[in-house]
Protein backbone atom coordinates (compact mmCIF):
# COMPACT_ATOMS: atom_id res chain seq x y z
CA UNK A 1 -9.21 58.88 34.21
CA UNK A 2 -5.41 58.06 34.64
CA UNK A 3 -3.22 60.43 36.71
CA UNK A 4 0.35 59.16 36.28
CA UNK A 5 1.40 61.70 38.27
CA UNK A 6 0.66 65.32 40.60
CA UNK A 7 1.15 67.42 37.13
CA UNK A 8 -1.39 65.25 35.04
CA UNK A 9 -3.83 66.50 38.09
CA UNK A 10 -3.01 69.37 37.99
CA UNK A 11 -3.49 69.72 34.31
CA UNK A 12 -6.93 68.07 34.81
CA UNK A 13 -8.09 70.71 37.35
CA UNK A 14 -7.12 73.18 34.81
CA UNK A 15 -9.23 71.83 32.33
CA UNK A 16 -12.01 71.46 35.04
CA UNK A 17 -11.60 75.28 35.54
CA UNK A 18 -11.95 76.30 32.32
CA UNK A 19 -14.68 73.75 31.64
CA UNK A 20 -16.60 75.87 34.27
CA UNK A 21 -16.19 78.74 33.06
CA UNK A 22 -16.95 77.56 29.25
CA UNK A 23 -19.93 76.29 30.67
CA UNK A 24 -21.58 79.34 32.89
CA UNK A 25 -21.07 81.64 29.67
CA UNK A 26 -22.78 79.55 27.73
CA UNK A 27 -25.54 79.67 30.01
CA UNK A 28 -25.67 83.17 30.64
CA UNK A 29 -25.78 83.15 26.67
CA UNK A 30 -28.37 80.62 26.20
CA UNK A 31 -30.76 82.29 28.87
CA UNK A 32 -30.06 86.01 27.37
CA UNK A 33 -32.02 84.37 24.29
CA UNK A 34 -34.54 82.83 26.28
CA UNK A 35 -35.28 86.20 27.94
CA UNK A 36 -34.45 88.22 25.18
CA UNK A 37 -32.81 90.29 27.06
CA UNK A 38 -29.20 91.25 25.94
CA UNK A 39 -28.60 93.89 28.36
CA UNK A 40 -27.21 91.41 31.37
CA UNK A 41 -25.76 93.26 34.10
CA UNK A 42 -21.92 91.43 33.68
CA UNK A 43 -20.38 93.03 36.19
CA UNK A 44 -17.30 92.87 37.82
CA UNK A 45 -19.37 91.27 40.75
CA UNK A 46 -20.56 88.90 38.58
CA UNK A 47 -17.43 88.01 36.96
CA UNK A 48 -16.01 86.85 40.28
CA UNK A 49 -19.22 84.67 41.01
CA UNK A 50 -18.80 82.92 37.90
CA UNK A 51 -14.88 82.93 38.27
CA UNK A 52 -15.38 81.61 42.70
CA UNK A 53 -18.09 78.83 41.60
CA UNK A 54 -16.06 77.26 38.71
CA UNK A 55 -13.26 77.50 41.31
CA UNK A 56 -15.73 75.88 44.01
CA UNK A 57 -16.55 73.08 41.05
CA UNK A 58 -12.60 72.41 40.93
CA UNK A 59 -13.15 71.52 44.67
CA UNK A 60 -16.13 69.48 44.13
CA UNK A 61 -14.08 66.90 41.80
CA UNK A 62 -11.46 67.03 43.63
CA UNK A 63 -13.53 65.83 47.01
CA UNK A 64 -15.55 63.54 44.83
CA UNK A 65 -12.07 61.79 44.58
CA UNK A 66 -11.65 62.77 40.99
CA UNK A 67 -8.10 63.86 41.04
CA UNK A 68 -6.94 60.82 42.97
CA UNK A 69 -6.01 57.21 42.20
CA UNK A 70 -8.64 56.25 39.63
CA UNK A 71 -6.99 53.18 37.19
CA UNK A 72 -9.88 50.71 38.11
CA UNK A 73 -13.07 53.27 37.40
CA UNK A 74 -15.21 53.36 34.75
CA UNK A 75 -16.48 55.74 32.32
CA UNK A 76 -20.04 55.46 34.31
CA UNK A 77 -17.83 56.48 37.76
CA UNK A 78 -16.82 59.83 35.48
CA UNK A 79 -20.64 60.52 34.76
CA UNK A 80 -21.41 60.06 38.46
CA UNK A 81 -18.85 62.72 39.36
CA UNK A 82 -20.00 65.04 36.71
CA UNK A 83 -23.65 64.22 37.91
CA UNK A 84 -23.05 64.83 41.56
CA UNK A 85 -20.94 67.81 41.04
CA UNK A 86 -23.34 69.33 38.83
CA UNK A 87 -26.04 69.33 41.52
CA UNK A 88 -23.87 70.56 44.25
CA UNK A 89 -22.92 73.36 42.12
CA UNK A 90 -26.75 74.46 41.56
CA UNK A 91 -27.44 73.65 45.43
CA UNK A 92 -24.44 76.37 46.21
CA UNK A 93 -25.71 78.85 43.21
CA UNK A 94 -29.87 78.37 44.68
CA UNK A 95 -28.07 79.43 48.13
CA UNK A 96 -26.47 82.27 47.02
CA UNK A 97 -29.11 83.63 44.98
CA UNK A 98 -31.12 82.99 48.04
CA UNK A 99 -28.94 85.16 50.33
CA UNK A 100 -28.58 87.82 47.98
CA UNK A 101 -31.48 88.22 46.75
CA UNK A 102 -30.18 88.41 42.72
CA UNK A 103 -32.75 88.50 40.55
CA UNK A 104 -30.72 88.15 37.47
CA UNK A 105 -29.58 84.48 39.14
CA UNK A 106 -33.22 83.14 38.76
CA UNK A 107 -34.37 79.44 38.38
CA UNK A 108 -34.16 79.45 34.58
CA UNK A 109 -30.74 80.41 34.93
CA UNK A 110 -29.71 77.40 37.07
CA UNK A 111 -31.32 75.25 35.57
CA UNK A 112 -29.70 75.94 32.15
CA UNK A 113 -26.13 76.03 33.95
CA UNK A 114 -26.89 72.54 35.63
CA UNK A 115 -28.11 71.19 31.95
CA UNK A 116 -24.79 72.90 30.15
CA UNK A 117 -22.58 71.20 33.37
CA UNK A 118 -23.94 67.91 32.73
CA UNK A 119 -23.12 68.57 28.76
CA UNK A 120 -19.57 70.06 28.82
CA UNK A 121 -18.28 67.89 31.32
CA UNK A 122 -19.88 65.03 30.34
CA UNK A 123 -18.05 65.72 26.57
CA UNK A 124 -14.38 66.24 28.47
CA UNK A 125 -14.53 63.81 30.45
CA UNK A 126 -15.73 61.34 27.85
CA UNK A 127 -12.90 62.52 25.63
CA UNK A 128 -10.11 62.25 28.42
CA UNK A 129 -11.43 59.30 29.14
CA UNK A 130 -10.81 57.27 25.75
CA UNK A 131 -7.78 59.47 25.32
CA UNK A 132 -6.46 57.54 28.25
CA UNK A 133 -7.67 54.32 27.33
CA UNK A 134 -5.99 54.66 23.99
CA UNK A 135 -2.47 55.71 25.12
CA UNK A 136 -2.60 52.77 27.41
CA UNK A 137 -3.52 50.28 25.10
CA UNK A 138 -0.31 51.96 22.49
CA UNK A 139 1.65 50.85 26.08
CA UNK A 140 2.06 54.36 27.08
CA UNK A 141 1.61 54.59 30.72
CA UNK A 142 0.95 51.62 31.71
CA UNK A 143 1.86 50.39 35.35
CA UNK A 144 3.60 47.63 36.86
CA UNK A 145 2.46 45.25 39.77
CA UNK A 146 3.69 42.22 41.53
CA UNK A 147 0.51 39.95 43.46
CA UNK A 148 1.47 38.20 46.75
CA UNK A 149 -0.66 35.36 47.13
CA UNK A 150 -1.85 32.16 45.06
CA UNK A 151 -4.97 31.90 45.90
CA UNK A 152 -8.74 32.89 44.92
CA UNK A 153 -8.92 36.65 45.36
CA UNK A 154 -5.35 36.49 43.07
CA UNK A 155 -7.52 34.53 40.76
CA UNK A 156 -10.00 36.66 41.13
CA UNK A 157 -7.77 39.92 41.03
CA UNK A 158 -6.41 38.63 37.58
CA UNK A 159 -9.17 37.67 35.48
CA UNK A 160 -10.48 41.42 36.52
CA UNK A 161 -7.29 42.78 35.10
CA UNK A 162 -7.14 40.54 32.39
CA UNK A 163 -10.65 41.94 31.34
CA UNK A 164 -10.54 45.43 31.34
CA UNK A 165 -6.96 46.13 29.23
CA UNK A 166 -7.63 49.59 29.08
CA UNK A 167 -6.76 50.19 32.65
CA UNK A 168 -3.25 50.14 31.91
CA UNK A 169 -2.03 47.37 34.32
CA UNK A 170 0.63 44.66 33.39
CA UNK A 171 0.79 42.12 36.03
CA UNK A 172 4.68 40.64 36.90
CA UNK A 173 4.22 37.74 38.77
CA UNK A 174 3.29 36.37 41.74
CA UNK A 175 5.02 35.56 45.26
CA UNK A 176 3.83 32.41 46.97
CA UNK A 177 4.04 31.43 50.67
CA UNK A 178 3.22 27.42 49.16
CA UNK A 179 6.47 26.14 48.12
CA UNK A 180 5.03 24.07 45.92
CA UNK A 181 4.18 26.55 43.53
CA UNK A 182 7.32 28.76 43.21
CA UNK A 183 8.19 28.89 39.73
CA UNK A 184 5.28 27.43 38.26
CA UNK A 185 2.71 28.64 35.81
CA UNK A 186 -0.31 30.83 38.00
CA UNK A 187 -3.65 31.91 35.73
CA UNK A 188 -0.95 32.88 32.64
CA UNK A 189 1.94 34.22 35.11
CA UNK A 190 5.03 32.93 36.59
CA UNK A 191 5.16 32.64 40.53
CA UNK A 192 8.78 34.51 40.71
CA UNK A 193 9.35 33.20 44.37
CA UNK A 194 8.42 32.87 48.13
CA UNK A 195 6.84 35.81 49.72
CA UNK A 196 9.83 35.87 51.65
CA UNK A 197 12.28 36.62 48.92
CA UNK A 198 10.15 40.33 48.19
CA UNK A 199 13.14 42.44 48.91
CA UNK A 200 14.83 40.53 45.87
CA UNK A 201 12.36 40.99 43.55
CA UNK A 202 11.50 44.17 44.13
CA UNK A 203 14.94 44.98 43.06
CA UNK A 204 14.77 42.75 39.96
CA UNK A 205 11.42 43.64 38.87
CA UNK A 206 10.83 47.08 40.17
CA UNK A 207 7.05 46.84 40.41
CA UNK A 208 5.55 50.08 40.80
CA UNK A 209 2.69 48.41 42.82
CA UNK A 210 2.43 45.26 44.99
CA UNK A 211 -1.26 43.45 45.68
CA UNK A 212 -1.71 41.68 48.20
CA UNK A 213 -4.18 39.13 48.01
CA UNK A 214 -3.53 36.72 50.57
CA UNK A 215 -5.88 35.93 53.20
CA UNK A 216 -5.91 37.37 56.55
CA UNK A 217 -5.24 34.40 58.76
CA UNK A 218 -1.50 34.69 56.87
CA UNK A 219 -1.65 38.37 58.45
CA UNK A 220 2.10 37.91 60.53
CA UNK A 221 3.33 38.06 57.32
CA UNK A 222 2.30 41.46 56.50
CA UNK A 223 4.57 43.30 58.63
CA UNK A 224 7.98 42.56 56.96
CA UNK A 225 6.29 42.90 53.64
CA UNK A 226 5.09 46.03 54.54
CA UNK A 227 8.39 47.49 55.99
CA UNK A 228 9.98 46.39 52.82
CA UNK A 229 7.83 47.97 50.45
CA UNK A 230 7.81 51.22 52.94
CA UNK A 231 12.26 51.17 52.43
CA UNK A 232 11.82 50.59 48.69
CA UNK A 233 9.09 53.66 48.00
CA UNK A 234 6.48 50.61 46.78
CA UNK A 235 2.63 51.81 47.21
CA UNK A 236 0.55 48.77 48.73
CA UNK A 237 -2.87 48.17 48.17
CA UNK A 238 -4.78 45.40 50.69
CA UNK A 239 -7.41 43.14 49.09
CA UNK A 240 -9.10 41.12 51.97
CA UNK A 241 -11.60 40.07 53.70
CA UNK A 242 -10.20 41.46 57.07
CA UNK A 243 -12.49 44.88 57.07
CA UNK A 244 -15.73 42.76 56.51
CA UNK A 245 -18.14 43.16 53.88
CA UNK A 246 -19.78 46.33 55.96
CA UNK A 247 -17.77 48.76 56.99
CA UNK A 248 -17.64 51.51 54.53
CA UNK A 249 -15.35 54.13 56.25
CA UNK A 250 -11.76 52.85 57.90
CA UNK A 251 -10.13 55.81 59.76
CA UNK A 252 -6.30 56.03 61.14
CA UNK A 253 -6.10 58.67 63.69
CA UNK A 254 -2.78 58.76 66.39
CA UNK A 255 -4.37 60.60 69.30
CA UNK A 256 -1.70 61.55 71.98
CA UNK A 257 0.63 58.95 70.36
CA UNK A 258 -1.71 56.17 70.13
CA UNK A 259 -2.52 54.97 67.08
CA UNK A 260 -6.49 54.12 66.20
CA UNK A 261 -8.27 52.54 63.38
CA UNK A 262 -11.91 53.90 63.56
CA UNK A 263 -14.57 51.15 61.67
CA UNK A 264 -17.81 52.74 60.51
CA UNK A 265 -20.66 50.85 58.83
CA UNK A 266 -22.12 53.62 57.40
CA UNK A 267 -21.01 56.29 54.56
CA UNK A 268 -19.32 58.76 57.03
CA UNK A 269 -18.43 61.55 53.98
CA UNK A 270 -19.22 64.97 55.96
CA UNK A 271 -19.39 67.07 52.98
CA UNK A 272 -22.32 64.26 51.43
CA UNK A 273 -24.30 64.56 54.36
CA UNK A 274 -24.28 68.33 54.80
CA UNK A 275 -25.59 68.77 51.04
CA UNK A 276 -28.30 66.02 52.09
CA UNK A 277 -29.08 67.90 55.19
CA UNK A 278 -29.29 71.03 52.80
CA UNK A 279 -31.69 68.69 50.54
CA UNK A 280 -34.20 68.26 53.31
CA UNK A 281 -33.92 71.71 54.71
CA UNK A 282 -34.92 73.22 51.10
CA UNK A 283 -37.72 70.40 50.02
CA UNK A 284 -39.58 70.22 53.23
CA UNK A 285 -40.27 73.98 53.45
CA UNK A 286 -41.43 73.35 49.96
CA UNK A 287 -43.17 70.66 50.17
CA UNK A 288 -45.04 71.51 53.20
CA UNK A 289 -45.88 74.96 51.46
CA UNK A 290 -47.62 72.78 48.62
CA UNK A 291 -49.29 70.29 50.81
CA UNK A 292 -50.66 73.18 53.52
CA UNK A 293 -54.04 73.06 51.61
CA UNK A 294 -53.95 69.41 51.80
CA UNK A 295 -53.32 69.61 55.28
CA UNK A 296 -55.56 71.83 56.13
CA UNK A 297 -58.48 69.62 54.29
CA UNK A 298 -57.00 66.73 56.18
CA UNK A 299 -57.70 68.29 59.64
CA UNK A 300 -60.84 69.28 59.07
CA UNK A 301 -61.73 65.89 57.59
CA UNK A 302 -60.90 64.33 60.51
CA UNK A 303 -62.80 66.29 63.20
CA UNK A 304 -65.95 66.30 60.97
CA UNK A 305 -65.87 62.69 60.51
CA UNK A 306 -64.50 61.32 63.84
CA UNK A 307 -63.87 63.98 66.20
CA UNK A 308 -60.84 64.59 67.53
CA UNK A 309 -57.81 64.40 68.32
CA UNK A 310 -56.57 64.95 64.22
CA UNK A 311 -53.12 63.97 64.96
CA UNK A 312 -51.61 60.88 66.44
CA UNK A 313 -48.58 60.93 68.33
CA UNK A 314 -45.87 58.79 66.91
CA UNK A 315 -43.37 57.21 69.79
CA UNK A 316 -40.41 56.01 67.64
CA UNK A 317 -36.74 54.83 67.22
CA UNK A 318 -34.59 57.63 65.22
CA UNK A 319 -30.68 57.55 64.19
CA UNK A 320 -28.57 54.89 66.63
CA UNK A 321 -31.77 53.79 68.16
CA UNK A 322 -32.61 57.41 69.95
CA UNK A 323 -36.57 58.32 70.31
CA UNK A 324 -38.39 61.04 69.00
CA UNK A 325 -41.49 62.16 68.79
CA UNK A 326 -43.34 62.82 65.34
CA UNK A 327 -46.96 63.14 64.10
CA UNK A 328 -49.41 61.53 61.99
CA UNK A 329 -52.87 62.60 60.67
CA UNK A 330 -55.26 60.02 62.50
CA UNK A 331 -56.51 57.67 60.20
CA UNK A 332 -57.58 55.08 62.37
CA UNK A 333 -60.92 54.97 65.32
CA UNK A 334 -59.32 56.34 68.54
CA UNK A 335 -59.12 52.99 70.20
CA UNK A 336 -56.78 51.90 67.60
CA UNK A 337 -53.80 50.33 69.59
CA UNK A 338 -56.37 48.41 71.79
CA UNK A 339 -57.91 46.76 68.97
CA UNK A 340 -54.79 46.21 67.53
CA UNK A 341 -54.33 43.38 70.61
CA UNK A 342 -57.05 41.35 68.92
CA UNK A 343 -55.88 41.42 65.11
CA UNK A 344 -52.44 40.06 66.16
CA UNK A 345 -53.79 36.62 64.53
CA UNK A 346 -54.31 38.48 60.97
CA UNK A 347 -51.26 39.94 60.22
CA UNK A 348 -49.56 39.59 56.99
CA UNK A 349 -45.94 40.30 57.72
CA UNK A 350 -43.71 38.67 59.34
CA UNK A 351 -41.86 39.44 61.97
CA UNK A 352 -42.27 42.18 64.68
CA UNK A 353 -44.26 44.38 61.94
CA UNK A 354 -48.05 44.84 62.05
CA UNK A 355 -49.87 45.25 58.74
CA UNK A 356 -53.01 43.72 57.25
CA UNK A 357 -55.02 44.18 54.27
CA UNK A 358 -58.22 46.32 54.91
CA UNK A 359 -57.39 46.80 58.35
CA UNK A 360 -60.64 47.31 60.30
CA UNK A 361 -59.54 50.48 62.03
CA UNK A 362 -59.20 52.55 59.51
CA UNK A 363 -61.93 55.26 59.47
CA UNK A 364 -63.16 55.46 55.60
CA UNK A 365 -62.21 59.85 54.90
CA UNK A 366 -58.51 58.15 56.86
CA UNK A 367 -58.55 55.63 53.74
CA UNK A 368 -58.78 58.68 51.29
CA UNK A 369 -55.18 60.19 53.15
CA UNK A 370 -53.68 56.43 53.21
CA UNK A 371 -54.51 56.28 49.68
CA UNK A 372 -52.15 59.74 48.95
CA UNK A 373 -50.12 59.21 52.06
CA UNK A 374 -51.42 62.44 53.26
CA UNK A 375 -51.39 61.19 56.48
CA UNK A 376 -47.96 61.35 56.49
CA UNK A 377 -47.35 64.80 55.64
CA UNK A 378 -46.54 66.10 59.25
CA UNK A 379 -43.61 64.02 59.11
CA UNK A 380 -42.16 67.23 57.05
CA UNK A 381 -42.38 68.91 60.22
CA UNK A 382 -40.06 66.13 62.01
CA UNK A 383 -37.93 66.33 58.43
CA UNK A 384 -37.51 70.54 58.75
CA UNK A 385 -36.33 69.79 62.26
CA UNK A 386 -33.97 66.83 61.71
CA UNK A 387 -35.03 63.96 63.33
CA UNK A 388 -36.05 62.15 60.30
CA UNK A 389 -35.01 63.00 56.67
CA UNK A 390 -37.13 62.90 53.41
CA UNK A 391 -35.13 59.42 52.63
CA UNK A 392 -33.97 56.46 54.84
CA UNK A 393 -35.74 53.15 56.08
CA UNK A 394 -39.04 53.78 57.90
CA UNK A 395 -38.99 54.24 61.25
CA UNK A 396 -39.34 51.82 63.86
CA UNK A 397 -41.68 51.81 66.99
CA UNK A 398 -40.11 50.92 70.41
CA UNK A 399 -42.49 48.27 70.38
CA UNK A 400 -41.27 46.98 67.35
CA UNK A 401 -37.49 47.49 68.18
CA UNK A 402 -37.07 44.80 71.38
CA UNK A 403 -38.39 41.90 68.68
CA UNK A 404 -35.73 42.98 66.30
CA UNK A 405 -33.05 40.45 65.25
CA UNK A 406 -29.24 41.46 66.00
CA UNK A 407 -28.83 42.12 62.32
CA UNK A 408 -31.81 44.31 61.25
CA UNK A 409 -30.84 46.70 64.26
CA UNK A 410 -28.23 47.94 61.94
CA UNK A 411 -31.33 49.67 59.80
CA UNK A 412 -31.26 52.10 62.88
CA UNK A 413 -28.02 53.59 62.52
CA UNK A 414 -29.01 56.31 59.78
CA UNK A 415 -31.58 58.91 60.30
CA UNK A 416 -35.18 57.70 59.15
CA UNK A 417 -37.05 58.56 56.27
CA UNK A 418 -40.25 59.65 54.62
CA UNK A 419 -39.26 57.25 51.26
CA UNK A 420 -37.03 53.98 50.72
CA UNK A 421 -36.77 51.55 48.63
CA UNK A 422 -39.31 49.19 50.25
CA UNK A 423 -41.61 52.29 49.60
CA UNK A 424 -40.71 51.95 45.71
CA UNK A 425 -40.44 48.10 44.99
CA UNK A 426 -44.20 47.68 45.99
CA UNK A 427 -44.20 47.59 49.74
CA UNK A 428 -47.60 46.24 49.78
CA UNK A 429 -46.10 42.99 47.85
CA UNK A 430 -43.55 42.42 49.94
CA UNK A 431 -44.60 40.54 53.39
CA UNK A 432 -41.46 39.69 54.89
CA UNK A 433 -39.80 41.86 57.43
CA UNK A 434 -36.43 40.24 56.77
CA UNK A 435 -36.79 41.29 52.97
CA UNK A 436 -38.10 44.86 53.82
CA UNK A 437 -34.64 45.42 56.20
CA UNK A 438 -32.63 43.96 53.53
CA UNK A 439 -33.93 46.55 51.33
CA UNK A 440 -32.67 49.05 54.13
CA UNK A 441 -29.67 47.46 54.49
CA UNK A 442 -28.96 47.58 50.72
CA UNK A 443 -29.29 51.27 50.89
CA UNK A 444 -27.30 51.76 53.85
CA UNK A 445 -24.47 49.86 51.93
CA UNK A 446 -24.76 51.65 48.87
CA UNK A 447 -25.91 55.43 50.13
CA UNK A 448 -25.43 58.52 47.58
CA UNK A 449 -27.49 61.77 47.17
CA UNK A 450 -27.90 59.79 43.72
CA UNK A 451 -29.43 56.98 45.31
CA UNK A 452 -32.11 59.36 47.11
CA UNK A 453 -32.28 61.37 44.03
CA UNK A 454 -33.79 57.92 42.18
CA UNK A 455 -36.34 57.11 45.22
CA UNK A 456 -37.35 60.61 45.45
CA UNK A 457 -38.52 60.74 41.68
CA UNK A 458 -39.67 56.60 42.32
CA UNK A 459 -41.49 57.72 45.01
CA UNK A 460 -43.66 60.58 43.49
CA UNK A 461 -45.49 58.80 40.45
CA UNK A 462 -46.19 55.89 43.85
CA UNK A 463 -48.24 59.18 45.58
CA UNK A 464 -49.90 60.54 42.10
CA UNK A 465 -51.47 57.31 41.53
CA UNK A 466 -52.80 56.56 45.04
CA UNK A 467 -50.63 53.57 45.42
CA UNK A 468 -49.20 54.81 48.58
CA UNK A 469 -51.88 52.95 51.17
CA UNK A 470 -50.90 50.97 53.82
């Protein structure tokens, strides 16, 4: 969507308002037929749920970034909004429901709300969408921008611009710090002068934006630039290398009058990682509730076959490298780790990993649970309590840790998981350790509740078809 200004967005979160609202009485409608029952108890109560939680889904967008800056997204980036706000919006409903004990907001109910969100907003945001597009490409609200630098990323920058029209951008020229190429023909536009001469040509030109694009080594140059651009009201946007290709979260914070910029690798959005937290809370409890019977013919299975003890204790490395404790169905004889010591020679993987086909210490009912990754149901337990969550890279035994490379230590700083995406691209294919931690690296980079959402539903036809074992 294009916001060419604070009233546009404000118009928008209107529209998101009323969308809301559209949307919940349609649902109440729809599930009054389902019921057949047109005697719902619309109260005044009710009217203010429906009124606070298509309020609350005005707040949603808006921290989902959907009011801000957003020129350079796509209609897919719209859909992902409407997606994730969607299922925060249920989430919140579930909870109150929970609290309140309202019958009348049951799961049918939800469920039809979180279908008709998905619709109506998927239909105005589609529309606005185009709507945009189209006034942009009639030259209506389109935006200026001057590029400082001649070099790749301007390339780069340009043939991105030059290949998506629709988002509304007319490029002005160029400012060089190579003499050589001041007034001379860049990619299609004219290099107006030396980076030096920006005061001048902000005045002649009146970009509305400047790029830079210049590399970071040339980064004594940014200071006058910047002041300049600051005097003449100019936003700035940085596009360089000098952040790195990890760090996901750059904060500014002035702390007693000293000024900070805080680098985090990791997706560091609060909000994100409460709902996940929520996530885990909710499906544990009801997962563990569904697998108790499982359990329960687990333990027994164990102590009739081999005796006990039915659990093994699992040492491990949590979130930024901490230990916890967590628990495993024994699957293997209860000499395991010592004959472990004499298999070294056999395994498959490589690197600090241990894992081998038909591994002789596994006791043949423990082969049944590997097969359905029963064994791994106490790991709820650890899940309910926090140390681990239901997705994240598998965790790693101290053992294992003091072998690591420098670079796959980084799979340590998010909490653990029951599922990743080594469990869902065929983990028993893949025999390099390096591969496996780039597959937790990738989604450490690229972390959404969407992203779990995908491995959770990978990961259950993986456990329905007994392709779960080690």
């Amino acid at each position: 969507m294009i916001y060419s200004s604070r009233y546009n967005s404000i118009i928008i979160k209107i529209l998101d308002f009323f969308s809301a609202l559209i949307s919940y009485i349609i649902s109440i409608n729809i599930w009054m037929l389902y019921v057949n029952n047109h005697n719902f108890d619309l109260t005044t109560n009710k009217i203010s749920i429906w009124l606070f939680l298509s309020f609350i889904i005005v707040i949603l967008f808006n921290h989902y970034k959907a009011y801000s800056y957003k020129r350079f997204h796509s209609l897919s980036n719209e859909y992902k909004n409407v997606l994730k706000v969607s299922i925060s919006a249920s989430l919140i409903l579930v909870f109150y429901s929970f609290m309140t004990n309202d019958s009348e907001l049951n799961r049918p109910l939800v469920l039809i709300s979180f279908f008709i969100n998905l619709f109506v907003f998927g239909v105005q945001k589609s529309f606005l969408y185009l709507l945009a597009n189209y006034i942009r490409k009639k030259g209506i609200n389109r935006k200026k921008v001057l590029i400082i630098g001649t070099g790749t990323r301007a390339k780069n920058f340009i043939d991105v611009v030059k290949n998506n029209f629709q988002w509304g951008i007319d490029i002005i020229g160029l400012l060089s710090g190579d003499p050589e190429k001041i007034n001379k023909n860049f990619y299609g536009y004219n290099v107006l002068g030396n980076i030096k001469d920006i005061e001048k040509i902000l005045k002649e030109k009146n970009p509305e934006e400047v790029i830079f694009t210049i590399s970071t080594k040339r980064f004594d140059t940014f200071r006058e630039v910047f002041e300049v651009c600051e005097r003449e009201g100019v936003i700035i946007r940085l596009n360089s290398d000098f952040f790195g290709k990890i760090t996901k979260n750059v904060q500014v914070n002035n702390i007693f009058g000293l000024n900070f910029i805080t680098f985090k690798t990791t997706n560091d959005d609060e909000f994100q990682h409460f709902l996940k937290r929520i996530i885990d809370i909710l499906l544990s409890i009801v997962a563990i509730i569904i697998f108790t019977p499982f359990m329960i013919i687990a333990a027994i299975g164990i102590w009739l076959s081999d005796g006990r003890p039915i659990f093994y204790t699992w040492n491990v490395v949590g979130k930024d490298k901490k230990p916890f404790k967590s628990w495993k169905f024994r699957t293997m004889v209860k000499n395991a780790d010592e004959i472990k010591k004499e298999l070294l020679s056999k395994n498959e993987m490589t690197g600090p990993v241990f894992k081998i086909k038909d591994d002789p210490r596994i006791i043949p009912f423990g082969r049944w649970l590997r097969k359905f990754s029963i064994d791994e149901t106490p790991q709820l337990f650890s899940v309910l309590k926090g140390d681990m969550s239901l997705v994240g890279p598998r965790p790693a035994g101290p053992h294992e840790l003091i072998h690591y490379e420098s670079w796959q230590r980084r799979r340590l700083s998010v909490k653990p998981g029951l599922t990743c995406l080594w469990q869902v691209k065929g983990r028993n294919e893949i025999k390099s350790f390096d591969e496996w931690v780039k597959l937790d690296l990738y989604y450490i980079d690229n972390w959404s509740l969407w992203l779990d959402l995908k491995i959770l539903l990978k990961t259950i036809p993986i456990l329905l078809n007994g392709r779960g074992a080690s």
